[in-house]
N, C-alpha and C. Protein backbone atom coordinates (compact mmCIF):
# COMPACT_ATOMS: atom_id res chain seq x y z
N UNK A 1 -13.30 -11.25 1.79
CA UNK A 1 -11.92 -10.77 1.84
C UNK A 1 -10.95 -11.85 1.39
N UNK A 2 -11.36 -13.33 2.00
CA UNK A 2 -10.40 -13.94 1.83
C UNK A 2 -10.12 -14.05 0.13
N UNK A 3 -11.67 -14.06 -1.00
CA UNK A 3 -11.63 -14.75 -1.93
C UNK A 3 -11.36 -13.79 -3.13
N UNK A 4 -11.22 -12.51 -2.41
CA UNK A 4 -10.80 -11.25 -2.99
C UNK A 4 -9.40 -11.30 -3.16
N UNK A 5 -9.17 -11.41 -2.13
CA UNK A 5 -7.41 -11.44 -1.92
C UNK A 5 -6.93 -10.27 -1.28
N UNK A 6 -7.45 -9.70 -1.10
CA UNK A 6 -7.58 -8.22 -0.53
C UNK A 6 -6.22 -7.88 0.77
N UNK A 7 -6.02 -7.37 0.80
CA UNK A 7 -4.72 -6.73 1.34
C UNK A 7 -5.17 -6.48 2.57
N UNK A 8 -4.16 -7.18 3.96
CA UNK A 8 -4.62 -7.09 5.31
C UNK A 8 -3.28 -6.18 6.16
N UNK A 9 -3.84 -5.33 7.03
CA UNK A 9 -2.95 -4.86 7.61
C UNK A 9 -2.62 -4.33 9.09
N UNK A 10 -1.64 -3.91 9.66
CA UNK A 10 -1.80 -4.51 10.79
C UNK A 10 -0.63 -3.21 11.58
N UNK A 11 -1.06 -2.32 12.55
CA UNK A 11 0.41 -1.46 13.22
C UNK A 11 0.67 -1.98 14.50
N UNK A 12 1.69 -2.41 14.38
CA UNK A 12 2.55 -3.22 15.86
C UNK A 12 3.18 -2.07 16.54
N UNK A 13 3.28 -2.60 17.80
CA UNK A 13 4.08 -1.30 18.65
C UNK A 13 5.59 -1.09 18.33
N UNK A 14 6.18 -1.81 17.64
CA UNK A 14 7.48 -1.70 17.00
C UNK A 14 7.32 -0.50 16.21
N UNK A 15 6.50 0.14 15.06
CA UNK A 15 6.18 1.17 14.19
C UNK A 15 6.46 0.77 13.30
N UNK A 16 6.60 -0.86 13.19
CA UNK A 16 6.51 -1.82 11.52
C UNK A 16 5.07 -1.98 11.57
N UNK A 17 4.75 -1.83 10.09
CA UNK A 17 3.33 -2.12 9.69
C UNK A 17 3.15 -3.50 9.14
N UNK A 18 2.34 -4.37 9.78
CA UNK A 18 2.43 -5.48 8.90
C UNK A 18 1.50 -5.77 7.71
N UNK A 19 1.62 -6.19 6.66
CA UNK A 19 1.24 -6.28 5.65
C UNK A 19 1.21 -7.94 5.02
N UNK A 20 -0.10 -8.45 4.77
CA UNK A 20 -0.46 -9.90 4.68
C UNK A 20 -1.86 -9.69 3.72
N UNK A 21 -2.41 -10.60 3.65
CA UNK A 21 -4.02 -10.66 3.14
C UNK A 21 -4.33 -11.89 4.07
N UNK A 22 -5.29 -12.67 3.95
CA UNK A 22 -6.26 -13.69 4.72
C UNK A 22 -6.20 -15.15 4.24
N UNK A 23 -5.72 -16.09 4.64
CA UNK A 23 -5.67 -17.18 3.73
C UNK A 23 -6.47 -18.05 3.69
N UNK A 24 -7.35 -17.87 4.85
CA UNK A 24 -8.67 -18.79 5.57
C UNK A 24 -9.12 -18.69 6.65
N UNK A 25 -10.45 -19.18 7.20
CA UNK A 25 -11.26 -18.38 7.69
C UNK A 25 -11.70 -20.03 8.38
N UNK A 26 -11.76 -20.23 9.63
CA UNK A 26 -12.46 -21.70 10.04
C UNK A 26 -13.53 -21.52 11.24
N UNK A 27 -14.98 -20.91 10.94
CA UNK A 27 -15.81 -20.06 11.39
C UNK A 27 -16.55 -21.33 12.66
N UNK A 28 -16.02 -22.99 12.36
CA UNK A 28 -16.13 -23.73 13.60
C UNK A 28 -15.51 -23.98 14.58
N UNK A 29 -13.93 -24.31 14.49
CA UNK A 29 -12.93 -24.17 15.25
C UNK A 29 -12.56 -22.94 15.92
N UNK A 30 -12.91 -21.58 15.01
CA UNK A 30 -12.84 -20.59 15.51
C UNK A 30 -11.54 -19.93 15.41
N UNK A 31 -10.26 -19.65 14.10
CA UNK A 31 -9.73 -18.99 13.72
C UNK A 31 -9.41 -18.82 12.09
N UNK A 32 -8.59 -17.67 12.09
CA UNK A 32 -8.23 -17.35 11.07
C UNK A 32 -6.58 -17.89 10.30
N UNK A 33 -6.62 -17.74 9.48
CA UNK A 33 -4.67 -17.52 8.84
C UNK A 33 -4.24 -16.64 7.94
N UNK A 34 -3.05 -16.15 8.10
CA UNK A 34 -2.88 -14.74 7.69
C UNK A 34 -1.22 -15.23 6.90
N UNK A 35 -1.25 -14.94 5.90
CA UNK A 35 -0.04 -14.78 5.30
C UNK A 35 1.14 -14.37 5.87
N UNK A 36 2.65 -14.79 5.61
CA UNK A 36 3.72 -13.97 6.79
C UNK A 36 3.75 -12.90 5.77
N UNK A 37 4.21 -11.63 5.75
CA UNK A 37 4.80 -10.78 5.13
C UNK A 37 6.19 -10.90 4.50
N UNK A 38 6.33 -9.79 4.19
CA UNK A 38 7.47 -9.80 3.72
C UNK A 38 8.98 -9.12 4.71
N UNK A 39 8.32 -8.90 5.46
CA UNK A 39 8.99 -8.21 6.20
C UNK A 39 9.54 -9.04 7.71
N UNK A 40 10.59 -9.39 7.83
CA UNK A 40 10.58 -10.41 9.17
C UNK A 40 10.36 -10.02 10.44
N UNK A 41 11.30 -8.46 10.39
CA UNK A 41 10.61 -8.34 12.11
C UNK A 41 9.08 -8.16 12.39
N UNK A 42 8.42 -7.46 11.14
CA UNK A 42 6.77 -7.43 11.02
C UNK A 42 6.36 -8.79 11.74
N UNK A 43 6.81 -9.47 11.11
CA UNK A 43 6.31 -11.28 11.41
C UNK A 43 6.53 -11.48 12.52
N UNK A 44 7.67 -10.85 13.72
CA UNK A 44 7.93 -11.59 14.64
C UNK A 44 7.49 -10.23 15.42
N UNK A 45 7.08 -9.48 15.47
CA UNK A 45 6.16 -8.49 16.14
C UNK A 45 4.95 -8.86 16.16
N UNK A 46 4.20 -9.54 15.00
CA UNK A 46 2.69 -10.54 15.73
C UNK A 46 2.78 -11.21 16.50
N UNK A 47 4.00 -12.59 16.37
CA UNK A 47 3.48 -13.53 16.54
C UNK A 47 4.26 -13.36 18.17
N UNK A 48 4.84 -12.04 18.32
CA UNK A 48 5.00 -12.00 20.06
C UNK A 48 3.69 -11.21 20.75
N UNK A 49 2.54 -10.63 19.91
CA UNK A 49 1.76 -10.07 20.56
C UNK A 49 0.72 -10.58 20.78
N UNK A 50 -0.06 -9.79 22.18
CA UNK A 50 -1.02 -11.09 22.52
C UNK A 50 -2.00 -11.02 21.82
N UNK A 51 -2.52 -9.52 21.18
CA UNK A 51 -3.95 -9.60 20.59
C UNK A 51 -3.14 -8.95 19.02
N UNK A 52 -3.92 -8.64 18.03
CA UNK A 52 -3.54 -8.34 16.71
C UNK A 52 -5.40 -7.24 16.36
N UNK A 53 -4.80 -5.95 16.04
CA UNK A 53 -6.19 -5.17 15.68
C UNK A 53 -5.82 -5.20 13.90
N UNK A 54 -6.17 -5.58 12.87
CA UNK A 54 -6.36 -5.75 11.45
C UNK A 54 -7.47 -5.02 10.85
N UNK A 55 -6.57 -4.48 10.16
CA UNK A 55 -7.59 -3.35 8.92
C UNK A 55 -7.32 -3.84 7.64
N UNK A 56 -8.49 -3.86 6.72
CA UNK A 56 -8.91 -3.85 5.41
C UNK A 56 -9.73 -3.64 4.86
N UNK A 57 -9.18 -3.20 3.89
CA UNK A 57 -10.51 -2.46 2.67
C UNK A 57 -11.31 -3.21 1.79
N UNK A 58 -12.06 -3.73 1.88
CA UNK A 58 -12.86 -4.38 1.13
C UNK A 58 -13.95 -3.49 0.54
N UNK A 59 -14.07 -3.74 -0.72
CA UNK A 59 -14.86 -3.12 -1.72
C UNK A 59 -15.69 -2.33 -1.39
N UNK A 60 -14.90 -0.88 -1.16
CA UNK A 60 -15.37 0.57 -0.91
C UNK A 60 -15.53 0.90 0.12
N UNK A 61 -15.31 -0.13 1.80
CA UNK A 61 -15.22 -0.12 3.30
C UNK A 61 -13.98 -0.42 3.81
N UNK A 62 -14.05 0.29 4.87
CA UNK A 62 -12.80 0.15 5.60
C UNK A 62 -13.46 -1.10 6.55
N UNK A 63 -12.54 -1.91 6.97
CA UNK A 63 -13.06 -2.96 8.31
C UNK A 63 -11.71 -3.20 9.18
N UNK A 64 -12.08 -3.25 10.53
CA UNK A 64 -11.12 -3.62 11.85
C UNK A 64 -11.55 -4.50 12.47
N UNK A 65 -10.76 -5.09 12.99
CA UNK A 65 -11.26 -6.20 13.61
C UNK A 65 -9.98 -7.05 14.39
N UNK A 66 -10.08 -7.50 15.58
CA UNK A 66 -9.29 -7.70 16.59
C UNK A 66 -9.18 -9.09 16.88
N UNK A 67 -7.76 -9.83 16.46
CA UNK A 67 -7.82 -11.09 16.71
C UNK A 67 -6.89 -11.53 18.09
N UNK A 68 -6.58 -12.75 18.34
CA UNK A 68 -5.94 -13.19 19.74
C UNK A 68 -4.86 -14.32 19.40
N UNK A 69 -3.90 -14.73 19.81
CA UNK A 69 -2.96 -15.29 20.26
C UNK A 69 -2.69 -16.01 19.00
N UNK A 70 -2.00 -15.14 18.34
CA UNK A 70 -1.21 -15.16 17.02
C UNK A 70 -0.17 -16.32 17.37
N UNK A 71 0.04 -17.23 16.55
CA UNK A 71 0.86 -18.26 16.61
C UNK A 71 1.15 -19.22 14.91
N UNK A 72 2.50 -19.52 15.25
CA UNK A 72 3.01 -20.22 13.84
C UNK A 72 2.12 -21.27 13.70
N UNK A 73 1.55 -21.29 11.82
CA UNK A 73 1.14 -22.67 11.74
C UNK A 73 1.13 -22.93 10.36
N UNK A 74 0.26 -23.46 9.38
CA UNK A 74 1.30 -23.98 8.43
C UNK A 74 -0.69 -23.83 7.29
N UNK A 75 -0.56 -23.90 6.05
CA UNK A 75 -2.03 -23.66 5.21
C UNK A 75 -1.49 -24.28 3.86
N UNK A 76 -2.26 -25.70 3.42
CA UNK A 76 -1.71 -25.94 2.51
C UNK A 76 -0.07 -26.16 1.81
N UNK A 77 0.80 -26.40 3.40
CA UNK A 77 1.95 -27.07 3.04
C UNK A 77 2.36 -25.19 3.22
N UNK A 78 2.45 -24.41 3.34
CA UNK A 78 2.94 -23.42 3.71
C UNK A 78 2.94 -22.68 4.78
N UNK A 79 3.96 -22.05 5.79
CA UNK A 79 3.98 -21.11 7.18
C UNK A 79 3.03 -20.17 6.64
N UNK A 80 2.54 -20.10 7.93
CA UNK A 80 1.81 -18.91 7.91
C UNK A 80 1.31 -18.59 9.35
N UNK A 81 0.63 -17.57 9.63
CA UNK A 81 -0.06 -17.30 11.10
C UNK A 81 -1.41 -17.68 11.55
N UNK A 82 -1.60 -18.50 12.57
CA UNK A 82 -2.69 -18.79 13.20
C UNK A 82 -3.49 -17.68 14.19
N UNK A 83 -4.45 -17.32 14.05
CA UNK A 83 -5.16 -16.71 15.06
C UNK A 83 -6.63 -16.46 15.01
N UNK A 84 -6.88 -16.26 16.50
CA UNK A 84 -8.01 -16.69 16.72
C UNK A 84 -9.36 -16.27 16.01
N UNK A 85 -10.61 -16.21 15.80
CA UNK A 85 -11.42 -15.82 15.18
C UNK A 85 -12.19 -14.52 16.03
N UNK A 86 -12.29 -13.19 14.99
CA UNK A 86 -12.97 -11.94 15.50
C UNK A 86 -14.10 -12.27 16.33
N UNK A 87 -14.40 -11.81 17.27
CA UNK A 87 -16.18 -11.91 17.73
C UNK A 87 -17.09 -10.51 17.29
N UNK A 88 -16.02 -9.54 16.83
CA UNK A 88 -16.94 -8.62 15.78
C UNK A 88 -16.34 -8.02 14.96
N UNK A 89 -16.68 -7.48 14.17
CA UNK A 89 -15.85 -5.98 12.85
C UNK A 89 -16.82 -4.95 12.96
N UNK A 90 -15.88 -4.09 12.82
CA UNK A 90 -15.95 -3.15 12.52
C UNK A 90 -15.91 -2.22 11.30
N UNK A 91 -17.07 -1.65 10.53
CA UNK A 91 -17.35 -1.23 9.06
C UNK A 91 -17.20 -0.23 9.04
N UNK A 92 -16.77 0.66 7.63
CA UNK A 92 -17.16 2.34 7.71
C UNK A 92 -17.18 1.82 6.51
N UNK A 93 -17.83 3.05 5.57
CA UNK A 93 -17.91 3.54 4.36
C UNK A 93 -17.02 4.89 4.48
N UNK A 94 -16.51 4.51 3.35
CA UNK A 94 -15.01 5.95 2.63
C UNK A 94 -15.68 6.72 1.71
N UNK A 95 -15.07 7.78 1.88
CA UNK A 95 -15.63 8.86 1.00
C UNK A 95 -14.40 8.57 0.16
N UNK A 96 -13.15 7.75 0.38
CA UNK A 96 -11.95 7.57 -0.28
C UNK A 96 -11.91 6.20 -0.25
N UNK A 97 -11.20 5.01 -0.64
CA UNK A 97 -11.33 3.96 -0.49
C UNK A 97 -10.08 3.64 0.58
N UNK A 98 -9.13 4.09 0.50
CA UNK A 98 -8.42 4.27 1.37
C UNK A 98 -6.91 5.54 1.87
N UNK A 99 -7.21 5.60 3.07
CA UNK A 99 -5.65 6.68 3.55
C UNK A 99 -4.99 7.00 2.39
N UNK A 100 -4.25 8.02 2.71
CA UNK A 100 -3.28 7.76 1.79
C UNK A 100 -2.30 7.55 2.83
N UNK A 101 -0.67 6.95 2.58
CA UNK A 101 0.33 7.18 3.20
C UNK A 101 1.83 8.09 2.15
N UNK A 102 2.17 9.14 3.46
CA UNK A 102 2.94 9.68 2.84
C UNK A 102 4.16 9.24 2.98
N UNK A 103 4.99 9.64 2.10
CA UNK A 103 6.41 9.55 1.71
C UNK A 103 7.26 9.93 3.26
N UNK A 104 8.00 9.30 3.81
CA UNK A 104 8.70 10.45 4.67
C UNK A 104 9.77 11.63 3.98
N UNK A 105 10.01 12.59 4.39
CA UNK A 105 10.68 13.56 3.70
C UNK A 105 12.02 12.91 3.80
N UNK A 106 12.86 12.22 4.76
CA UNK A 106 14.08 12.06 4.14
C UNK A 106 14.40 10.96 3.43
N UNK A 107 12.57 9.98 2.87
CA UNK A 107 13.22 9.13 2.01
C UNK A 107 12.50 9.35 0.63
N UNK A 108 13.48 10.49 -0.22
CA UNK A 108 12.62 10.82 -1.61
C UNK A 108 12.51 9.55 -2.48
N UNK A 109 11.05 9.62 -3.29
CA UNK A 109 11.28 8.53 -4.33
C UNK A 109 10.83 9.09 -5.29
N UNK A 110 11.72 8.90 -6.37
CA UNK A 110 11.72 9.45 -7.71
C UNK A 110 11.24 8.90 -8.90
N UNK A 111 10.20 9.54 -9.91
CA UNK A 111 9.81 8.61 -10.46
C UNK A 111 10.22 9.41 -12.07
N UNK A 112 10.51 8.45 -13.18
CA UNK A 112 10.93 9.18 -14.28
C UNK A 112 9.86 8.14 -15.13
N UNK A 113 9.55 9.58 -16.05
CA UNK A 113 8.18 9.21 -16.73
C UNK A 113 8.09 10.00 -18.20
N UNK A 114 7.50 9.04 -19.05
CA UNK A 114 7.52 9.42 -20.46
C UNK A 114 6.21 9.20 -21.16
N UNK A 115 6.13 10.26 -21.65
CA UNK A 115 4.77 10.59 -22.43
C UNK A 115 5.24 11.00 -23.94
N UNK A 116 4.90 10.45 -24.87
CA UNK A 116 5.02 10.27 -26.57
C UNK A 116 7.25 10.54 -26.77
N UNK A 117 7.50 11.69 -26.87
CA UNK A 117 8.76 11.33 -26.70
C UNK A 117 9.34 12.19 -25.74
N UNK A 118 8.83 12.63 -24.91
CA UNK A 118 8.97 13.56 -24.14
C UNK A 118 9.09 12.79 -22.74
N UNK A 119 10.61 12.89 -22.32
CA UNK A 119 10.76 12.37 -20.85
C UNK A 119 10.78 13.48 -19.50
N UNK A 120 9.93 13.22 -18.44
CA UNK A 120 10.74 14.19 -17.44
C UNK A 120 10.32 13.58 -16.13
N UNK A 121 10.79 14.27 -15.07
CA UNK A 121 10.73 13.33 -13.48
C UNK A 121 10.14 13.94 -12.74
N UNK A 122 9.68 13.08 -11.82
CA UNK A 122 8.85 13.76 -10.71
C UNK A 122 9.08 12.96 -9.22
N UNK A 123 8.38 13.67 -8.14
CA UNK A 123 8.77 12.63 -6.96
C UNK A 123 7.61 12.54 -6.36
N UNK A 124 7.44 11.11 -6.07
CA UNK A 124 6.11 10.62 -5.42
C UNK A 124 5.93 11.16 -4.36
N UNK A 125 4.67 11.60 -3.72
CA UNK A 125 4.25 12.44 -2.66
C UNK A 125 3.62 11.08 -1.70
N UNK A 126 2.69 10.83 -2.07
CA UNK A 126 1.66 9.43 -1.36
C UNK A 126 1.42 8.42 -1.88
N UNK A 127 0.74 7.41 -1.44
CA UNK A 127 0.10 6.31 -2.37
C UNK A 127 -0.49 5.66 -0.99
N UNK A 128 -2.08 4.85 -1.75
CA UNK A 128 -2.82 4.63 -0.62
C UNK A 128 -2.49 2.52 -1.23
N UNK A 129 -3.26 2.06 -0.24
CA UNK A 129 -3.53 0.78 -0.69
C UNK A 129 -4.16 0.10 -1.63
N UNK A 130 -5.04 0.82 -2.14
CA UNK A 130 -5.67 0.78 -3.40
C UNK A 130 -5.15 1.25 -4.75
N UNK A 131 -4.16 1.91 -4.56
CA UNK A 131 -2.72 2.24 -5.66
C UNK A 131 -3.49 3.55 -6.69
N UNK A 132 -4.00 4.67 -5.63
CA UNK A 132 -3.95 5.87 -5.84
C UNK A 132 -2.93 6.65 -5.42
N UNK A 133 -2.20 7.30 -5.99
CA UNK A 133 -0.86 7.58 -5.49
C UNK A 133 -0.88 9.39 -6.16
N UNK A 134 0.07 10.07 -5.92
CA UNK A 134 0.78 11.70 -5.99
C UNK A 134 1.49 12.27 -6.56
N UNK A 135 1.85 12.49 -7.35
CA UNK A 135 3.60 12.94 -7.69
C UNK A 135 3.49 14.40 -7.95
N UNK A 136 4.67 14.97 -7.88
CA UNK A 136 4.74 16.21 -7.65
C UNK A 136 6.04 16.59 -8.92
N UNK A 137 5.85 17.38 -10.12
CA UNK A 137 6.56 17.19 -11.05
C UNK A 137 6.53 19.14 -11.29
N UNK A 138 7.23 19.09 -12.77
CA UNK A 138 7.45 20.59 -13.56
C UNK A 138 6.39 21.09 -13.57
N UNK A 139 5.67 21.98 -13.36
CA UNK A 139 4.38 22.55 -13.85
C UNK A 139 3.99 23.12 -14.93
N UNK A 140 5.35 23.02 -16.30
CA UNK A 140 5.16 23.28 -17.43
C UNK A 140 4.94 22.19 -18.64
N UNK A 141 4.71 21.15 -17.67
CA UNK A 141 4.60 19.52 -18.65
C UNK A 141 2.85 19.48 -19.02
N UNK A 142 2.63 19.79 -19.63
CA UNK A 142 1.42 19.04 -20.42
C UNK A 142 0.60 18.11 -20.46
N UNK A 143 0.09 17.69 -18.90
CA UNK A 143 -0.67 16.04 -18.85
C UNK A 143 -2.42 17.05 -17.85
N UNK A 144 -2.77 15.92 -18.54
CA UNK A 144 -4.26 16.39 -17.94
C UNK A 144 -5.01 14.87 -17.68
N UNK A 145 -6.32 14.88 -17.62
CA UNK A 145 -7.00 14.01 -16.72
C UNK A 145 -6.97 12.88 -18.39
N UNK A 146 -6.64 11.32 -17.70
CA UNK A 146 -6.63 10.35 -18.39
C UNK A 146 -6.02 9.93 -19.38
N UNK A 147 -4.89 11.11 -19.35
CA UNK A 147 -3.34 10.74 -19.80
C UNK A 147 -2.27 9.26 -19.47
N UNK A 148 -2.51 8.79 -20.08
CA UNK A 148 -2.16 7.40 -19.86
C UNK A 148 -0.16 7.41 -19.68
N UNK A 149 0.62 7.14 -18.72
CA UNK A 149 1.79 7.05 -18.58
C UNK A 149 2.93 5.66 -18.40
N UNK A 150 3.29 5.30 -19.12
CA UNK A 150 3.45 3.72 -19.28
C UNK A 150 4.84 3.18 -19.41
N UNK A 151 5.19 2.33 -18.52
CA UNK A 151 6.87 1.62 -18.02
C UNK A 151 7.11 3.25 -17.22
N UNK A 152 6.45 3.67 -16.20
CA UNK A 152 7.11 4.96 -15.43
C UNK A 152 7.99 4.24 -14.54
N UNK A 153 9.76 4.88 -14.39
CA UNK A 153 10.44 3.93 -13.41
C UNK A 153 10.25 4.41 -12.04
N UNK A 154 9.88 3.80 -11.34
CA UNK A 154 10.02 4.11 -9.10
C UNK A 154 11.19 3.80 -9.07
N UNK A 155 11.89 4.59 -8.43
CA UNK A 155 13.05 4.47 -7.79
C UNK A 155 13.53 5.47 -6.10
N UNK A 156 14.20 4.39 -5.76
CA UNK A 156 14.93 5.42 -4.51
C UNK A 156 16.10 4.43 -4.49
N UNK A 157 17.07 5.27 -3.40
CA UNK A 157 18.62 4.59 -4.14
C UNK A 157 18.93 3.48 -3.59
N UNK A 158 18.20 2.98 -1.77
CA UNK A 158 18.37 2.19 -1.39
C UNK A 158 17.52 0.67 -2.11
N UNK A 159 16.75 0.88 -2.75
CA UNK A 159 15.65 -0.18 -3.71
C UNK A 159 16.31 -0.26 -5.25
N UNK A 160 15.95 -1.59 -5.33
CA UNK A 160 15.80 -1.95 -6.98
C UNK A 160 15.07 -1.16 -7.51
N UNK A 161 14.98 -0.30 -8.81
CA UNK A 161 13.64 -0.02 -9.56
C UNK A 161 13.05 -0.78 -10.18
N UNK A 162 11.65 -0.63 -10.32
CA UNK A 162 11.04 -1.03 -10.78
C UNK A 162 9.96 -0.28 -11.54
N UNK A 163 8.89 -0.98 -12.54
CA UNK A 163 8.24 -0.17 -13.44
C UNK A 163 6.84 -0.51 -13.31
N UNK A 164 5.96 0.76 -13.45
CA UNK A 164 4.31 0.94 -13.10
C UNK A 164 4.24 1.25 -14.52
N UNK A 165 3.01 1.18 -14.40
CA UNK A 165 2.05 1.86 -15.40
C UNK A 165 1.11 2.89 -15.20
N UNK A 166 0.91 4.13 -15.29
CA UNK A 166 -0.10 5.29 -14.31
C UNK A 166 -0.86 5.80 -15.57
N UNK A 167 -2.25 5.98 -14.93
CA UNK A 167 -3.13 6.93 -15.56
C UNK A 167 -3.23 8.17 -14.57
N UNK A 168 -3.03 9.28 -15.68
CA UNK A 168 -3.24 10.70 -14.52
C UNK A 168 -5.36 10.61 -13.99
N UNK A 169 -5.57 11.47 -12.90
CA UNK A 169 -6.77 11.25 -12.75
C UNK A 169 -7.18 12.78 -12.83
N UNK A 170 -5.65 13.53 -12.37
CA UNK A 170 -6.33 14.85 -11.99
C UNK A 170 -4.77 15.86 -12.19
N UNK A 171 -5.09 16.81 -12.73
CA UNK A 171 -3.23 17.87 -12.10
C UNK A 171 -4.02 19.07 -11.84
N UNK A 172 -3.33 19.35 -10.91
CA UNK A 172 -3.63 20.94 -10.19
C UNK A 172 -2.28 21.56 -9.96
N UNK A 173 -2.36 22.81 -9.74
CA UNK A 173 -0.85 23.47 -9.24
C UNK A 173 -0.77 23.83 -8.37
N UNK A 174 0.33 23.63 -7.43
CA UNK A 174 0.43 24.00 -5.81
C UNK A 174 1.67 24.72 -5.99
N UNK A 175 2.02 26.12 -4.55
CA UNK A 175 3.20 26.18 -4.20
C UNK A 175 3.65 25.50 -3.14
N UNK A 176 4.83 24.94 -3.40
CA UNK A 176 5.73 24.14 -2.63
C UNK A 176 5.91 25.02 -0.99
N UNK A 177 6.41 23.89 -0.19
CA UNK A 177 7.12 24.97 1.11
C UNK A 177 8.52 25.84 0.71
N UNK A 178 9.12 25.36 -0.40
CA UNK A 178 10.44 26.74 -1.13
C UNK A 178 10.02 27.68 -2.06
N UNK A 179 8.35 27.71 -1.79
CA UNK A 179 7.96 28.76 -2.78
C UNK A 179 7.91 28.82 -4.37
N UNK A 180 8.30 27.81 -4.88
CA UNK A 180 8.54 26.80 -6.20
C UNK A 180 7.23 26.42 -6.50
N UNK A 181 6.93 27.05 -7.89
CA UNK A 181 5.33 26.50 -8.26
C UNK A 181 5.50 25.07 -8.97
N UNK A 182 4.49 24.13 -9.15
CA UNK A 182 4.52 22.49 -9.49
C UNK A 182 3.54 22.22 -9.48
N UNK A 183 3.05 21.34 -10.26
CA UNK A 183 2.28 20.12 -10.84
C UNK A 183 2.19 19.09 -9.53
N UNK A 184 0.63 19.18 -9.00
CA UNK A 184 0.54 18.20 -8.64
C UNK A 184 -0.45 17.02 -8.97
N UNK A 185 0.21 15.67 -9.26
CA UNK A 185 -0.68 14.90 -10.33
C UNK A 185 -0.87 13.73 -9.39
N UNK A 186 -2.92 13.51 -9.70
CA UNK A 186 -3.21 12.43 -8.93
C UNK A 186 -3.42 10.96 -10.08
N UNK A 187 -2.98 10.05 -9.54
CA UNK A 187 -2.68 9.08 -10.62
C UNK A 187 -2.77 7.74 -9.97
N UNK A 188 -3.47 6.20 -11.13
CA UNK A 188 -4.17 5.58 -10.56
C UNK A 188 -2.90 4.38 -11.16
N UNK A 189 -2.72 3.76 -10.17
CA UNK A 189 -1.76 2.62 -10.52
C UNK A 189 -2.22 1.76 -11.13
N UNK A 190 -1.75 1.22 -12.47
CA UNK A 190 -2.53 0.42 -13.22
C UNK A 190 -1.29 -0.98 -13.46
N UNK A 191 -2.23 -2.15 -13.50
CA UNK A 191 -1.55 -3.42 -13.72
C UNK A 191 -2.07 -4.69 -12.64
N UNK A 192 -0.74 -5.15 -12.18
CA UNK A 192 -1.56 -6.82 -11.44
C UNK A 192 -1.20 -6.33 -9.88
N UNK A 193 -2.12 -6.87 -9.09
CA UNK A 193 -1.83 -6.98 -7.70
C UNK A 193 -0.37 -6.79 -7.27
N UNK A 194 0.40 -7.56 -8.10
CA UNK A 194 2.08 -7.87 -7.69
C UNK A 194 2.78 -6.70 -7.72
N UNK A 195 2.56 -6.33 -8.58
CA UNK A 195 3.11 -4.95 -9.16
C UNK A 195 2.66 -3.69 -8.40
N UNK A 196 1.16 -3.45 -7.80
CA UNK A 196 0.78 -2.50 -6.61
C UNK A 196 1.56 -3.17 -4.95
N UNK A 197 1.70 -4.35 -4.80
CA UNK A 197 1.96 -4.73 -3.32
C UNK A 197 3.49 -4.51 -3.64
N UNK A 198 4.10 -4.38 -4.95
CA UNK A 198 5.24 -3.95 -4.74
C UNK A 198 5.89 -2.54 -4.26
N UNK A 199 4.69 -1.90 -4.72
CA UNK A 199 4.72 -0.53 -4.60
C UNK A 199 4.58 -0.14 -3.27
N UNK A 200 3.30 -0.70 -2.68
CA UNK A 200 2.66 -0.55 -1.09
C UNK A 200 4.14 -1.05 -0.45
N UNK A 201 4.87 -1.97 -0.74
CA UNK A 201 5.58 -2.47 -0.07
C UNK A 201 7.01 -1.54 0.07
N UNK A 202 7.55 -1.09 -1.20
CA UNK A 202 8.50 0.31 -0.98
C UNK A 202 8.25 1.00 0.02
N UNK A 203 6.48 1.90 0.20
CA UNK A 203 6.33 2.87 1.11
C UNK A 203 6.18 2.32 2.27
N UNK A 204 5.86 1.93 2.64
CA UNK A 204 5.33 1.26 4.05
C UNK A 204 6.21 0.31 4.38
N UNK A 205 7.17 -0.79 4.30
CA UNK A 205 7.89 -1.51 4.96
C UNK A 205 9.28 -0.33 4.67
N UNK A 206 9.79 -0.90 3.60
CA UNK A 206 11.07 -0.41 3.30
C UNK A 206 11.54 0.98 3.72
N UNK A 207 10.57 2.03 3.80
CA UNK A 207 10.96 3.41 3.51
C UNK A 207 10.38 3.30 5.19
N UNK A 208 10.20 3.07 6.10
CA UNK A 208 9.50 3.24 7.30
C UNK A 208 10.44 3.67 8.23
């Protein structure tokens, strides 16, 4: 996990999710270090709690695992969190690689997207940690499986936008709860780590 870089995560009783990866692992002394987030009260919701339960997906498994007495400390000249080392994990195998998380309904995010010269918009439904994500668009647009969609802008009004890159994986048609037929398109976030934790980071901190 650590050498993966893999994305660590964490639900505090506040209903902030914290979001870190692993920075090291000291399997004699007997703890771990965890990146701060981006998020401050996230950060100060660990490091007041006594134990920490951490989930991550590592290559095609889900894993949990329960650490102890989270405390400030420092990795290579940088803050970060100290805590203690698991005495077990916990594995599954996914039939998905991971959850998805949904959008809340009163915070829409809109995404405007262009295919050859043809622009039109849609609004993101989900996106998991692995940057499989939803959108829900016109059902008279023309995209099918491995339709490549490129500089698509994310936006919501309280955030900067910013720009993905999506391959469709799948479109099907659903009716809406207003009875409104639509396109619903499953689509694989394509580009660098930075650019998905930016994304994870819209839904899950910001929009929470």
């Amino acid at each position: 996990m650590v050498r993966d870089g893999d994305a660590v995560t964490a639900n505090l009783p506040t209903q902030v999710l914290f979001l870190s990866n692993l920075l090291y692992v000291e399997p004699v002394r007997g703890y771990l270090r965890l990146a701060y987030s981006t998020n401050k009260s996230a950060n100060s919701a660990v490091l007041a709690a006594r134990t920490l339960t951490l989930r991550c997906n590592h290559r095609g498994a889900q894993f949990a695992f329960t650490t102890d007495k989270p405390q400030q400390a420092a990795h290579s000249g940088q803050p970060c969190i100290q805590c203690g080392l698991p005495t077990a994990m916990l594995g599954m195998q996914q039939r998905r690689a991971q959850a998805r998380i949904q959008v809340p309904a009163q915070a829409p995010v809109d995404c405007d997207l262009r295919m050859n010269l043809q622009s039109f918009a849609a609004q993101v439904v989900d996106v998991s940690l692995d940057g499989i994500g939803t959108l829900v668009s016109d059902p008279t647009i023309p995209l099918c499986s491995g339709t490549r969609l490129e500089r698509a802008r994310i936006r919501h009004p309280q955030c900067e936008p910013f720009f993905v890159d999506l391959e469709v994986r799948y479109v099907s048609r659903v009716t809406l709860p207003n009875g409104e037929r639509a396109s619903r398109i499953g689509c694989q976030v394509l580009g660098s780590r930075e650019v998905l934790e930016e994304l994870i980071r819209l839904f899950i901190i910001d929009l929470a």
